[in-house]
N, C-alpha and C. Protein backbone atom coordinates (compact mmCIF):
# COMPACT_ATOMS: atom_id res chain seq x y z
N UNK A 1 -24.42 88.45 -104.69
CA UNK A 1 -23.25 88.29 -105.55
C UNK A 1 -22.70 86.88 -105.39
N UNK A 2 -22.97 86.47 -106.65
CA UNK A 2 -22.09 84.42 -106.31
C UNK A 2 -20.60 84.75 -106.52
N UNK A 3 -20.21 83.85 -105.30
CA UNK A 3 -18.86 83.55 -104.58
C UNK A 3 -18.39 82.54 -105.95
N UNK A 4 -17.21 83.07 -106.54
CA UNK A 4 -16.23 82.16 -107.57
C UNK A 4 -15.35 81.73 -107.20
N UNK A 5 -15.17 80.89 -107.90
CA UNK A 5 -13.62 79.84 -107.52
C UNK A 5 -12.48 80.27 -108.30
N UNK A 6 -12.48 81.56 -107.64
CA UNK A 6 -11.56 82.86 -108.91
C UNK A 6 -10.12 82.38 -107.88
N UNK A 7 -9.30 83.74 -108.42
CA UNK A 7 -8.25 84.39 -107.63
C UNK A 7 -8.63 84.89 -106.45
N UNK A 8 -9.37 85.29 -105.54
CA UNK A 8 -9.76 85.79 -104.69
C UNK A 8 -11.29 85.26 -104.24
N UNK A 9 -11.29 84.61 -103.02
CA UNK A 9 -12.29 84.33 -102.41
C UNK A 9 -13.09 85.28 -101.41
N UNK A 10 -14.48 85.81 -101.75
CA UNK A 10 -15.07 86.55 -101.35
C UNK A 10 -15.90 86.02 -100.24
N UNK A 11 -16.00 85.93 -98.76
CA UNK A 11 -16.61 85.42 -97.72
C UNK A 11 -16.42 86.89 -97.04
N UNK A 12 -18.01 86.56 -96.04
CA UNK A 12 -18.05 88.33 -95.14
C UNK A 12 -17.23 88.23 -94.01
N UNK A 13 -16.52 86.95 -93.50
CA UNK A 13 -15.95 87.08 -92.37
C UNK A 13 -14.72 85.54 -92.85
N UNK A 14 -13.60 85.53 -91.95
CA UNK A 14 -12.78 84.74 -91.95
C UNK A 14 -13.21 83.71 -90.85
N UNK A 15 -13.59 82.16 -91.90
CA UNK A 15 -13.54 81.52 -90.43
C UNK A 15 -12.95 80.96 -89.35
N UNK A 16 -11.42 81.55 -89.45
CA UNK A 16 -10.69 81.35 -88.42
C UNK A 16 -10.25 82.55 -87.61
N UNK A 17 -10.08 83.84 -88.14
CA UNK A 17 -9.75 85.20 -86.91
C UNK A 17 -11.33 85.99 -86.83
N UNK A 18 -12.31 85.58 -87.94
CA UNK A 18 -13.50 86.64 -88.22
C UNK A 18 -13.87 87.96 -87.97
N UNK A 19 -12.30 88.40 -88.92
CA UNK A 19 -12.13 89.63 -89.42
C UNK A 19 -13.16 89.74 -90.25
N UNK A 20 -13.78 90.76 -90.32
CA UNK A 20 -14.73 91.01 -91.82
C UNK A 20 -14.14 91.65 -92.73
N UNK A 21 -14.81 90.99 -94.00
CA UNK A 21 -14.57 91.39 -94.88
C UNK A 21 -12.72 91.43 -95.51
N UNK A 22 -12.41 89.60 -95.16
CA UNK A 22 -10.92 89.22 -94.97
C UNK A 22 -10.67 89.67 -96.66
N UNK A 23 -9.08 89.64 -96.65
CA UNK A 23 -8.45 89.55 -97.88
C UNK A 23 -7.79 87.74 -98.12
N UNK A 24 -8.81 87.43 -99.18
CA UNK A 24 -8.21 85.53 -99.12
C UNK A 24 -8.34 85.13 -100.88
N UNK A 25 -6.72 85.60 -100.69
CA UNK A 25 -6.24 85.07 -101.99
C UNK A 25 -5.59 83.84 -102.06
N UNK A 26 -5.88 83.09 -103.64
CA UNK A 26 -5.19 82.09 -104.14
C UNK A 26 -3.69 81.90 -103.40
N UNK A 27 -3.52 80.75 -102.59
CA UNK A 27 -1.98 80.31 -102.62
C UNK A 27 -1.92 79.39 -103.00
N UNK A 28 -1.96 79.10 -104.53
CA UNK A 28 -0.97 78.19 -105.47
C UNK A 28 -1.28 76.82 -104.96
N UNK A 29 -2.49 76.74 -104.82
CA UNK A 29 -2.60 74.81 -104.33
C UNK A 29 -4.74 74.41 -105.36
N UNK A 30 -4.33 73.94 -106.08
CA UNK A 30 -5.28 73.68 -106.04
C UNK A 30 -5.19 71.85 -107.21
N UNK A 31 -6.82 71.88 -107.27
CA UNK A 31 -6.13 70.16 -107.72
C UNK A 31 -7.66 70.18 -108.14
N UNK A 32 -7.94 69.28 -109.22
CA UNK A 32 -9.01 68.78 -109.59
C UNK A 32 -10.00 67.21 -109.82
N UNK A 33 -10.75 66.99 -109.44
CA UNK A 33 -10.99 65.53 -108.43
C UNK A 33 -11.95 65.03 -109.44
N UNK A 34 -11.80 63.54 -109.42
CA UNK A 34 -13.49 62.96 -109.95
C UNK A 34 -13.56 61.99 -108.82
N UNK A 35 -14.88 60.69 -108.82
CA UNK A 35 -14.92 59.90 -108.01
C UNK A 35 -14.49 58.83 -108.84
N UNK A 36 -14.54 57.49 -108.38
CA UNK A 36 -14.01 55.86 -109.23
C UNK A 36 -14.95 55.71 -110.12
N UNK A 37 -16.10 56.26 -110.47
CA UNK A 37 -16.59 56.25 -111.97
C UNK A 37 -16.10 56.94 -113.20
N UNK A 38 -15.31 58.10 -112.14
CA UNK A 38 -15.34 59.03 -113.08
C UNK A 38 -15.85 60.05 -113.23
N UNK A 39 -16.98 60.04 -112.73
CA UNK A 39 -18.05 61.59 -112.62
C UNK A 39 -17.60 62.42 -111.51
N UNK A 40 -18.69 63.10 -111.23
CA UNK A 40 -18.58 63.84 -110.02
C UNK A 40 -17.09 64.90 -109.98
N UNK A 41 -16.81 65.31 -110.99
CA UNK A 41 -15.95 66.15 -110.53
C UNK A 41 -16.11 67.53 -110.20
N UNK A 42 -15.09 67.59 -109.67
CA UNK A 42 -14.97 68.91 -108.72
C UNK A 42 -13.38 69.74 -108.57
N UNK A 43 -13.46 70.91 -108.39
CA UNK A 43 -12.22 71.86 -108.19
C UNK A 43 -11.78 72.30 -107.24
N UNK A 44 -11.04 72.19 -106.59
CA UNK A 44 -10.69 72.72 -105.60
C UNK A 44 -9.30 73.58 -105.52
N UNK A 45 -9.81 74.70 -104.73
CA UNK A 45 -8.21 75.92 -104.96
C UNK A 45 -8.55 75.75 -102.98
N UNK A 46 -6.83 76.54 -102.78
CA UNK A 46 -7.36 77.14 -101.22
C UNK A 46 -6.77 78.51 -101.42
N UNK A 47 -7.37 79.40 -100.09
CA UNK A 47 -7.10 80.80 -100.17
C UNK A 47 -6.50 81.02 -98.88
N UNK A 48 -5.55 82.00 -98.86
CA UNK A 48 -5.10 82.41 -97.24
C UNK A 48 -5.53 83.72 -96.88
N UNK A 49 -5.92 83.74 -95.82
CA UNK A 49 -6.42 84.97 -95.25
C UNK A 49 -5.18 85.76 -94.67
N UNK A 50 -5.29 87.12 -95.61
CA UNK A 50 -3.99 87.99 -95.00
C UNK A 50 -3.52 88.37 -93.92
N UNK A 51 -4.76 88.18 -93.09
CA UNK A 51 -4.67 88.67 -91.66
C UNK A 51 -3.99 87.60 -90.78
N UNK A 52 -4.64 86.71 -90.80
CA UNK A 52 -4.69 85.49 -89.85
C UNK A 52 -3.76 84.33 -90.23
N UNK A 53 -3.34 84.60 -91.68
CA UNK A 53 -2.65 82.96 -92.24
C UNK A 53 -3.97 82.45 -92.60
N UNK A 54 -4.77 81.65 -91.78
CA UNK A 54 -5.48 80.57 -91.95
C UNK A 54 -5.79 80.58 -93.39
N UNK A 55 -5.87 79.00 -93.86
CA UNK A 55 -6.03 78.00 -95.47
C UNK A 55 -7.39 77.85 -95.02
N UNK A 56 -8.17 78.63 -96.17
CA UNK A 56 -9.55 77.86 -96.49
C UNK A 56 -9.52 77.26 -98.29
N UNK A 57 -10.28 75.92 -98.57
CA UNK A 57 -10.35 75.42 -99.10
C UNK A 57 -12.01 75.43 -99.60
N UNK A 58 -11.97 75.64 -101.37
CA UNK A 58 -13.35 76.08 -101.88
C UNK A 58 -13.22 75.01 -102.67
N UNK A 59 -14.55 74.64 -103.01
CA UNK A 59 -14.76 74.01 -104.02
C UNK A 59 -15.78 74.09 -105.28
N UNK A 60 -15.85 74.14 -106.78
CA UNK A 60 -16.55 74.14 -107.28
C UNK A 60 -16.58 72.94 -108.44
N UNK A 61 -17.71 73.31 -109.57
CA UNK A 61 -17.70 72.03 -110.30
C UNK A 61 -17.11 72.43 -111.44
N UNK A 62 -16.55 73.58 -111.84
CA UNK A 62 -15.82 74.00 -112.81
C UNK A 62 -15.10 75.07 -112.42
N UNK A 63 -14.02 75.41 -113.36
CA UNK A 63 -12.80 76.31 -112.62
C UNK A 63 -13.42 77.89 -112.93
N UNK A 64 -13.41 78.75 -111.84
CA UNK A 64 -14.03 79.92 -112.25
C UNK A 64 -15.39 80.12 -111.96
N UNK A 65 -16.12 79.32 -111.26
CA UNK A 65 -17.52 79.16 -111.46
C UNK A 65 -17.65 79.08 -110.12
N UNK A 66 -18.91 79.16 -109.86
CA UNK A 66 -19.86 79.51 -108.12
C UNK A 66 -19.29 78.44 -107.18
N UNK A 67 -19.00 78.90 -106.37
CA UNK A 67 -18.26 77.84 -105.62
C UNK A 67 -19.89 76.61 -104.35
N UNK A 68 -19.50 76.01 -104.41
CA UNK A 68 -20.72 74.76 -104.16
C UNK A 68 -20.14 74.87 -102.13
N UNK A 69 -18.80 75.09 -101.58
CA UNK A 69 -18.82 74.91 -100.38
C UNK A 69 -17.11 75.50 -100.22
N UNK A 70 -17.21 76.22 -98.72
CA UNK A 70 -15.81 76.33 -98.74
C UNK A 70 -15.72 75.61 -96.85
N UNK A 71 -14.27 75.30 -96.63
CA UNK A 71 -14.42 75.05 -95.64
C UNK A 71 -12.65 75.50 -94.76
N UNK A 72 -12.56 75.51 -93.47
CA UNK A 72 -14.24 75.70 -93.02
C UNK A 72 -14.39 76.39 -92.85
N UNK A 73 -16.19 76.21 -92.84
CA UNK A 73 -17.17 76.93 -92.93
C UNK A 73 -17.64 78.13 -91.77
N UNK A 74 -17.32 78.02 -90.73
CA UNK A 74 -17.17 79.13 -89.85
C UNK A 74 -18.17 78.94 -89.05
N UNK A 75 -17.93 79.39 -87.81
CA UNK A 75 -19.48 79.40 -86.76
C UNK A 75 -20.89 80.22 -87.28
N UNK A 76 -21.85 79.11 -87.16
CA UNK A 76 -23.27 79.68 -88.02
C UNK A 76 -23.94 79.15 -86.27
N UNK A 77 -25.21 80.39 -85.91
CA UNK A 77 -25.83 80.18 -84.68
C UNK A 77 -26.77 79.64 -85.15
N UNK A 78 -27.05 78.44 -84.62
CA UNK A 78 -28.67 77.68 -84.91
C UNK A 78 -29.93 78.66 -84.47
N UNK A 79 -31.20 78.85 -85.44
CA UNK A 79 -32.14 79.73 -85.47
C UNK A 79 -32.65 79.07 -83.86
N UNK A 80 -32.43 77.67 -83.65
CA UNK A 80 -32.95 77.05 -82.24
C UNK A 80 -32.99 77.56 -81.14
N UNK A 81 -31.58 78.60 -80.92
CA UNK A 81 -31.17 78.73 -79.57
C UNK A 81 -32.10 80.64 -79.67
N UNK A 82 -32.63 80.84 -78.83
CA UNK A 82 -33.31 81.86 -78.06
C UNK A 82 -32.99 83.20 -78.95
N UNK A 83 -33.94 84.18 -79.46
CA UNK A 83 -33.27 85.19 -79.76
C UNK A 83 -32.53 86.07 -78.94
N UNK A 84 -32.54 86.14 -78.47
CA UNK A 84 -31.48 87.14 -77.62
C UNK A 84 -30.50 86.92 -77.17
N UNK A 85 -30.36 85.44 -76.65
CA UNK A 85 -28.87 84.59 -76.61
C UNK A 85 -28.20 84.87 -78.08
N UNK A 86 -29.10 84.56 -78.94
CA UNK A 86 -28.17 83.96 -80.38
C UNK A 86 -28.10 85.40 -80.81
N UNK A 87 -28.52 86.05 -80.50
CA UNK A 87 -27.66 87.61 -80.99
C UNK A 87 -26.32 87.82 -80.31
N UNK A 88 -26.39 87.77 -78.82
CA UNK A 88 -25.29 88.24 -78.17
C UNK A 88 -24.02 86.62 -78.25
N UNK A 89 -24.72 85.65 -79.02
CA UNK A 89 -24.26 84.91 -79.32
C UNK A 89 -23.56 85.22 -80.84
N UNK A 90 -23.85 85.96 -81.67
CA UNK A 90 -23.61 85.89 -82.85
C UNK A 90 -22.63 87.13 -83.14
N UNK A 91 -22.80 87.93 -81.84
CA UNK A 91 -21.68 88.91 -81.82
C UNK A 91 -20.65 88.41 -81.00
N UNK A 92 -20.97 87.36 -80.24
CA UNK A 92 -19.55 87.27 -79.88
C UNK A 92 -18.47 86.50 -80.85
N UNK A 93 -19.03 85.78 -82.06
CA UNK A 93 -18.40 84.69 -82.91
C UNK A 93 -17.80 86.26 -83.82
N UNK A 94 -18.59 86.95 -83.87
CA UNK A 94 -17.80 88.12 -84.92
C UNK A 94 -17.35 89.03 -84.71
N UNK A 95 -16.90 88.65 -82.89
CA UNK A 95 -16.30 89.45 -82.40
C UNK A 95 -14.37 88.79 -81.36
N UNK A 96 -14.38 88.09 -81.93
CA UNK A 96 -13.06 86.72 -81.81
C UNK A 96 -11.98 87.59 -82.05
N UNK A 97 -11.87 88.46 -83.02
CA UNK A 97 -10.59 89.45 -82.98
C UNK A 97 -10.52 90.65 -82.13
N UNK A 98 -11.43 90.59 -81.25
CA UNK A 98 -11.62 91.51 -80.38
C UNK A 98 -11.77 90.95 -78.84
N UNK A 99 -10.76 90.09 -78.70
CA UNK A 99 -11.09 88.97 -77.41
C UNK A 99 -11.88 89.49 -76.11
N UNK A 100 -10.82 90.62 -75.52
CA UNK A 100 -12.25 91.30 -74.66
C UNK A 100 -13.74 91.49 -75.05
N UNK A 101 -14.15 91.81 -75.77
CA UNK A 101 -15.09 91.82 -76.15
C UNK A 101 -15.75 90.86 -76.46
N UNK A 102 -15.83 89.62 -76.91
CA UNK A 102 -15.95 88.40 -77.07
C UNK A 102 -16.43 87.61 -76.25
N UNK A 103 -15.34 87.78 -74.95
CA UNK A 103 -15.60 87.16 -73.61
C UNK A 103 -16.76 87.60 -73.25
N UNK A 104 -17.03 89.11 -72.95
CA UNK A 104 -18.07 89.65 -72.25
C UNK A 104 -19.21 89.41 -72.72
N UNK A 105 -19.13 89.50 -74.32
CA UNK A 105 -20.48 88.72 -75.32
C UNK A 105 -20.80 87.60 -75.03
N UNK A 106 -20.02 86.21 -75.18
CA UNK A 106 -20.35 84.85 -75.10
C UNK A 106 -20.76 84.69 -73.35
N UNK A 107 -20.38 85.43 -72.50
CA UNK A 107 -21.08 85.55 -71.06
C UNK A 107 -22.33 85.82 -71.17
N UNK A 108 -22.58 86.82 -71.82
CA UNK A 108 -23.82 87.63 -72.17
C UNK A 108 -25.08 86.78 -72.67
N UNK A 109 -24.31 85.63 -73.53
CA UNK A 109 -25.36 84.94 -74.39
C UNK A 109 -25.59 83.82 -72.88
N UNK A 110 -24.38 83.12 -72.40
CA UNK A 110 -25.02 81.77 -71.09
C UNK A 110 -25.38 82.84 -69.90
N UNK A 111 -25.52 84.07 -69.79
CA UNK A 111 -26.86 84.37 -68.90
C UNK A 111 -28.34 84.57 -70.11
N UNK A 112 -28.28 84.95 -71.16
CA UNK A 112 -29.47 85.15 -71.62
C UNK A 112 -29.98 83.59 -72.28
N UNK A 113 -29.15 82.50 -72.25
CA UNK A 113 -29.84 81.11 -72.18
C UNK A 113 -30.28 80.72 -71.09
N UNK A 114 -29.81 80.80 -69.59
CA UNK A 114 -30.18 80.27 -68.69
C UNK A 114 -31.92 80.87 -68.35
N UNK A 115 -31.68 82.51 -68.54
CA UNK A 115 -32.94 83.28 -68.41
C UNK A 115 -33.93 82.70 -69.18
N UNK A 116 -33.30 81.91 -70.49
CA UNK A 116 -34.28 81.23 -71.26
C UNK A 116 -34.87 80.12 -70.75
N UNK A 117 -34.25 79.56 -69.39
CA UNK A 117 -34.82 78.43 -68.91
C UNK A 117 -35.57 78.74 -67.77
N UNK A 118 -35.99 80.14 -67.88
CA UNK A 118 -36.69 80.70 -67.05
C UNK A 118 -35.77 80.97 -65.14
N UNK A 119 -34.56 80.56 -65.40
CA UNK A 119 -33.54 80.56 -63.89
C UNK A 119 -33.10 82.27 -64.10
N UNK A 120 -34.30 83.11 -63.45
CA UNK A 120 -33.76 84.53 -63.66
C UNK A 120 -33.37 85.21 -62.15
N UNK A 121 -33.72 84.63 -61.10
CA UNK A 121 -33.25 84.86 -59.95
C UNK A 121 -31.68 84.85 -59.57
N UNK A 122 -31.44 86.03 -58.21
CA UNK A 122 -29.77 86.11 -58.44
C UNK A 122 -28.98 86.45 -59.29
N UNK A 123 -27.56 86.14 -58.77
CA UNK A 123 -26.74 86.86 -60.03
C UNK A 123 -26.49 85.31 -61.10
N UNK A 124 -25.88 85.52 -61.80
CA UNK A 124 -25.69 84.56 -63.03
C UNK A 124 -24.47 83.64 -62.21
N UNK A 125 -23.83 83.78 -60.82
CA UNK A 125 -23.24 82.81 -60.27
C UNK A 125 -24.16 81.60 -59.24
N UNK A 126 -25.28 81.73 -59.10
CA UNK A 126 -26.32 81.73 -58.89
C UNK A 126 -27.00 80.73 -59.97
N UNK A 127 -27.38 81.50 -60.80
CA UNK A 127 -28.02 80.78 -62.08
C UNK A 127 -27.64 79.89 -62.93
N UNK A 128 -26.08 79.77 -62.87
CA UNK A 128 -25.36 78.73 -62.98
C UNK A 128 -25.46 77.75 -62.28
N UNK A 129 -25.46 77.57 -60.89
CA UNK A 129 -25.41 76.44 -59.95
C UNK A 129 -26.66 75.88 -59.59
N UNK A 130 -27.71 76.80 -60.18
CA UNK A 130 -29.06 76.05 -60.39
C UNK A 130 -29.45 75.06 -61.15
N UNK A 131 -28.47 75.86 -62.46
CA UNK A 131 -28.96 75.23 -63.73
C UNK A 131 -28.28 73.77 -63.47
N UNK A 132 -27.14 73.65 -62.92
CA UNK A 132 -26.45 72.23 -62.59
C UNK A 132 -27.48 71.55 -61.48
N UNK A 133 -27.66 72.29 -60.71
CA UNK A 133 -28.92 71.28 -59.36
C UNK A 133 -30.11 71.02 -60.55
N UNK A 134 -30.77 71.62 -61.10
CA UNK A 134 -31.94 71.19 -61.86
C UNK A 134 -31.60 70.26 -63.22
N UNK A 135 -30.13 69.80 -62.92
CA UNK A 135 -29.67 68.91 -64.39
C UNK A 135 -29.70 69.42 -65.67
N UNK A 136 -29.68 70.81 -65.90
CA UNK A 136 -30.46 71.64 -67.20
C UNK A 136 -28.88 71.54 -68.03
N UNK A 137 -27.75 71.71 -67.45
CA UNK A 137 -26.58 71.17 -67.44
C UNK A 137 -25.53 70.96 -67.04
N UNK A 138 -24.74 69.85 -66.75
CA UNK A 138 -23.63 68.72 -66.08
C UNK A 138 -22.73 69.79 -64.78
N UNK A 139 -22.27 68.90 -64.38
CA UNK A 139 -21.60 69.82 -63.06
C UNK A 139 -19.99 70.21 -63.84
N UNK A 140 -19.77 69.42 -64.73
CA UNK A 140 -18.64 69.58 -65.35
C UNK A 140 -18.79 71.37 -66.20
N UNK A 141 -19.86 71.45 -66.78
CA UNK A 141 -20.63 72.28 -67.73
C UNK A 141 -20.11 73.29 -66.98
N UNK A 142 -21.01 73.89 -65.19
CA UNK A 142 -21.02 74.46 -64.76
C UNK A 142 -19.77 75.10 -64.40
N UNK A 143 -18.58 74.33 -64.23
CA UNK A 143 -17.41 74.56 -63.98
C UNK A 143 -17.02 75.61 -65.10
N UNK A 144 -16.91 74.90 -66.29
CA UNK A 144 -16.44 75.73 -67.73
C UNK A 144 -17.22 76.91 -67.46
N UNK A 145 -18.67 77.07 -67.20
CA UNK A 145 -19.55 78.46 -66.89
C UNK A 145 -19.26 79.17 -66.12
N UNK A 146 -18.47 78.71 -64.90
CA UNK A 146 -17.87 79.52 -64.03
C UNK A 146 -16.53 80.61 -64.19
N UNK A 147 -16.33 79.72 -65.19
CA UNK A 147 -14.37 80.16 -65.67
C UNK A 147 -15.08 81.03 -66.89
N UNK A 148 -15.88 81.15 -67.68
CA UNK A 148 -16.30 82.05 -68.47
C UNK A 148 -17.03 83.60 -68.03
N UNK A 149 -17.72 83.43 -66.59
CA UNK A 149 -17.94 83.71 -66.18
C UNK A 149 -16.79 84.89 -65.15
N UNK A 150 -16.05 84.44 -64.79
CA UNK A 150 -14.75 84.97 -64.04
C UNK A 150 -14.41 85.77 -64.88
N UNK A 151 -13.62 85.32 -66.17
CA UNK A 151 -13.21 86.12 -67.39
C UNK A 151 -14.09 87.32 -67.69
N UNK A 152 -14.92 87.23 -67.77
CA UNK A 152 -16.27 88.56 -68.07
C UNK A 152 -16.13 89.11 -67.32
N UNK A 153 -15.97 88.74 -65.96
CA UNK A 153 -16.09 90.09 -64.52
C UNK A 153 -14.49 90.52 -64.73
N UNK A 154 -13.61 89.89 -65.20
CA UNK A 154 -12.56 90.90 -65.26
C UNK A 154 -12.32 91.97 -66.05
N UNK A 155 -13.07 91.44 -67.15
CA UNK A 155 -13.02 92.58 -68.36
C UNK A 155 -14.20 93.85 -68.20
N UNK A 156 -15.29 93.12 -67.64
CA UNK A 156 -16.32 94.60 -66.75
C UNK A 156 -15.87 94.95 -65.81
N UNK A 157 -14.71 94.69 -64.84
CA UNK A 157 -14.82 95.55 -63.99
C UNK A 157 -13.16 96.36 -64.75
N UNK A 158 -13.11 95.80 -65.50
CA UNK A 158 -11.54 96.36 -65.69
C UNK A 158 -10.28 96.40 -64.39
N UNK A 159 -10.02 94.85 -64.58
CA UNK A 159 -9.74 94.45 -62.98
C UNK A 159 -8.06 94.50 -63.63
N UNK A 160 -7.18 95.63 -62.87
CA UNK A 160 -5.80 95.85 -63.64
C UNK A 160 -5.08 94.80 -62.91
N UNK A 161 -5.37 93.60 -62.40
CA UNK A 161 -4.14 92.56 -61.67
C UNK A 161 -5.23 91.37 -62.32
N UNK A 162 -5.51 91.87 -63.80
CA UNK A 162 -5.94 90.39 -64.31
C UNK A 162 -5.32 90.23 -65.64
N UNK A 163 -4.85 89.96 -66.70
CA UNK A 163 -4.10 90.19 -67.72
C UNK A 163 -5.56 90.31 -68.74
N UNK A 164 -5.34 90.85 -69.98
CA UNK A 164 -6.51 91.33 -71.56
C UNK A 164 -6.14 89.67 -71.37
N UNK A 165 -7.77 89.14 -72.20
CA UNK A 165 -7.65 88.09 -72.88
C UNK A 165 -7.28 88.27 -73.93
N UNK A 166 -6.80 87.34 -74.50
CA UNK A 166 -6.20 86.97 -75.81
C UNK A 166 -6.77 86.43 -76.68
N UNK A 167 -6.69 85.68 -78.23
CA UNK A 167 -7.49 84.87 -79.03
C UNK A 167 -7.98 83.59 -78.19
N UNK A 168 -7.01 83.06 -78.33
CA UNK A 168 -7.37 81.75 -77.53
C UNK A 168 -8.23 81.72 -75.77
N UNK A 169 -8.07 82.88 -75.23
CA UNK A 169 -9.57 83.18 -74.56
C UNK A 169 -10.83 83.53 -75.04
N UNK A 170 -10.84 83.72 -75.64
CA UNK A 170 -12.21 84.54 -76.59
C UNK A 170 -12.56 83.28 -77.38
N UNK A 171 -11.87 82.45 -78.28
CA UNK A 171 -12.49 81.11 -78.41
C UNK A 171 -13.23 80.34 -77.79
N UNK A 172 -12.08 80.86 -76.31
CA UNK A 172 -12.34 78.94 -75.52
C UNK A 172 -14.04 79.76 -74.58
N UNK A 173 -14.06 80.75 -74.60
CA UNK A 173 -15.47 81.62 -74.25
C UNK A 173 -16.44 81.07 -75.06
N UNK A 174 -16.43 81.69 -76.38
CA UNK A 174 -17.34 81.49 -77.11
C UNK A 174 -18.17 79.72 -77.55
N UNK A 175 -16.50 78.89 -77.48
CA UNK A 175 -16.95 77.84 -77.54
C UNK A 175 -17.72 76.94 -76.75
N UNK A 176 -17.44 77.55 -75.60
CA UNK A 176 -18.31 77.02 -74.53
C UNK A 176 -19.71 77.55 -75.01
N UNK A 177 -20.17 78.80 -75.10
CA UNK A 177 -21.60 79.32 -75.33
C UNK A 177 -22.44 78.43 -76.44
N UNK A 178 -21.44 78.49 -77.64
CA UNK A 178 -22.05 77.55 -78.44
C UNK A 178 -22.48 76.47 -78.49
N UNK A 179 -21.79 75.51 -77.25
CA UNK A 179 -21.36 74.63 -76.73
C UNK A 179 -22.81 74.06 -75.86
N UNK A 180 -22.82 74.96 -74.96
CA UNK A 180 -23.92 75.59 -74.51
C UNK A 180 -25.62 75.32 -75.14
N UNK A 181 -25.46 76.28 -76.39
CA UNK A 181 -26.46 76.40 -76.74
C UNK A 181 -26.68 74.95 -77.39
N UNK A 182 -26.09 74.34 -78.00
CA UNK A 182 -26.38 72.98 -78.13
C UNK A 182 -26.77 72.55 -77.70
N UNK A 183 -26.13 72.13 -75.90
CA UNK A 183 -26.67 71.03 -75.00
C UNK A 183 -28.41 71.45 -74.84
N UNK A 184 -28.19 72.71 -74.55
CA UNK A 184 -29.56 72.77 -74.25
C UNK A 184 -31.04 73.39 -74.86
N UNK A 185 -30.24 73.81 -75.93
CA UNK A 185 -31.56 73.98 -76.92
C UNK A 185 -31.48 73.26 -78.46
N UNK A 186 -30.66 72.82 -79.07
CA UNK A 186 -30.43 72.09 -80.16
C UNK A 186 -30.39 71.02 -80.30
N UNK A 187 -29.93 70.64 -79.54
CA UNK A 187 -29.95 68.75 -79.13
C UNK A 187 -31.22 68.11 -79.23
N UNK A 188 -31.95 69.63 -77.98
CA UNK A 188 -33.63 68.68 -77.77
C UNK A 188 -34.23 68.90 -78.57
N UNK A 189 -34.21 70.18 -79.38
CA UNK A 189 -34.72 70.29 -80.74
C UNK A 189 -35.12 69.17 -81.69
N UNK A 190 -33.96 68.78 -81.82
CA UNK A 190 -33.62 67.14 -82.55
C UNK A 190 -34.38 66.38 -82.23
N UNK A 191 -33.85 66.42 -80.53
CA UNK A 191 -34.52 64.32 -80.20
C UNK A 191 -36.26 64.87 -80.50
N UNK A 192 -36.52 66.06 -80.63
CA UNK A 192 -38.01 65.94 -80.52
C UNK A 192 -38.65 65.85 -82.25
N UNK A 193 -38.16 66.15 -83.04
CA UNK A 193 -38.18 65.97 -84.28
C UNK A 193 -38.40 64.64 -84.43
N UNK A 194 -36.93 64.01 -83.91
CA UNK A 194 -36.82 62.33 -84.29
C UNK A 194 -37.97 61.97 -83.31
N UNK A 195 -38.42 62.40 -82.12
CA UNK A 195 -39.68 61.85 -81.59
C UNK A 195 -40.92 61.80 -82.53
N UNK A 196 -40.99 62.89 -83.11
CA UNK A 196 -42.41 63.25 -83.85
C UNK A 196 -42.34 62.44 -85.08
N UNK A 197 -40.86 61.93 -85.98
CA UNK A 197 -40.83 61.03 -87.35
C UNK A 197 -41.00 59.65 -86.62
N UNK A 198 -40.77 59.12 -85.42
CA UNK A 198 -41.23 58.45 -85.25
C UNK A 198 -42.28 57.36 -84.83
N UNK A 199 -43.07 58.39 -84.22
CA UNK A 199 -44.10 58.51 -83.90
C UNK A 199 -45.77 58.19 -85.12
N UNK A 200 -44.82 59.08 -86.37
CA UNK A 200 -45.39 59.29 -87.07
C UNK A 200 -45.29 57.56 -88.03
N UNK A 201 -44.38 57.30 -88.31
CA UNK A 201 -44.08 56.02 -88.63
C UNK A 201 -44.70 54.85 -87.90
């Protein structure tokens, strides 16, 4: 079904609370653009999500018509990072309104990356401080992995002298994972691409 640059913007998740299946109607802002030739125009409305507040901004090339990009665009898991990370990775991004849950997911995904680096020995406090001795990533890294890490054991053990995370825990979780999966599987992805075009050249 193509997404219009109607009264109502149809996206499966909000990319700021990623509620599914948000309610994001027109609030009364929109404006219509060309470039200094003249061409290139474009429409733009924004929509607010009922839940969350958050303004997303769509754009198309005529009013009413398939929208070309909205932003923003929301966390998308690179096909790069490991299947089984980027699942428990992909539930934790669509799982942000559910912060406990979130936490324990985006934990879920930096033990099932590290396992991807073959560091499956020990517990994942362990596999963390490897992954920093073998440089796989920064001692700074490891720190943030640790504190993500903490957060998860409170919510599995259901530790009652720890407070529920909140949104802004379940972000700062997830963002690390993603974060994560970058440094160490997307990045090199890249430089090895740009190795092989150049190579090739």
């Amino acid at each position: 079904m193509a997404k219009l640059l109607s009264t109502q913007l149809i996206l499966p998740r909000c990319p700021y609370c990623n509620v599914d299946s948000p309610s994001l109607l027109f609030c009364a802002s929109q404006v219509e653009t060309i470039d200094c030739s003249g061409g290139n125009k474009r429409c733009w409305r924004s929509y607010r999500c009922a839940r969350c507040g958050g303004v997303i901004t769509a754009i198309a090339f005529t009013w009413e018509q398939e929208i070309i990009a909205s932003y923003p665009s929301g966390a998308e898991v690179d096909a790069t990072i490991p299947e089984r990370a980027r699942e428990y990775l992909n539930q934790a991004v669509n799982s942000l309104s559910s912060p406990a849950g979130a936490v324990m997911l985006a934990a879920s995904a930096v033990d099932a990356m590290l396992k991807a680096k073959n560091l499956r020995d020990g517990s994942l406090y362990a596999r963390i401080d490897r992954a920093a001795a073998e440089h796989l990533i920064t001692s700074d890294m490891a720190k943030w992995a640790h504190a993500v890490r903490l957060d998860a054991n409170d919510q599995r053990h259901a530790d009652d002298s720890s407070p529920l995370p909140i949104a802004a825990d379940a972000k700062r979780a997830v963002d690390f994972a993603l974060a994560l999966g970058q440094f160490m599987f997307i990045l090199p992805a890249k430089v090895q691409v740009g190795i092989q075009a150049t190579q090739q050249q």
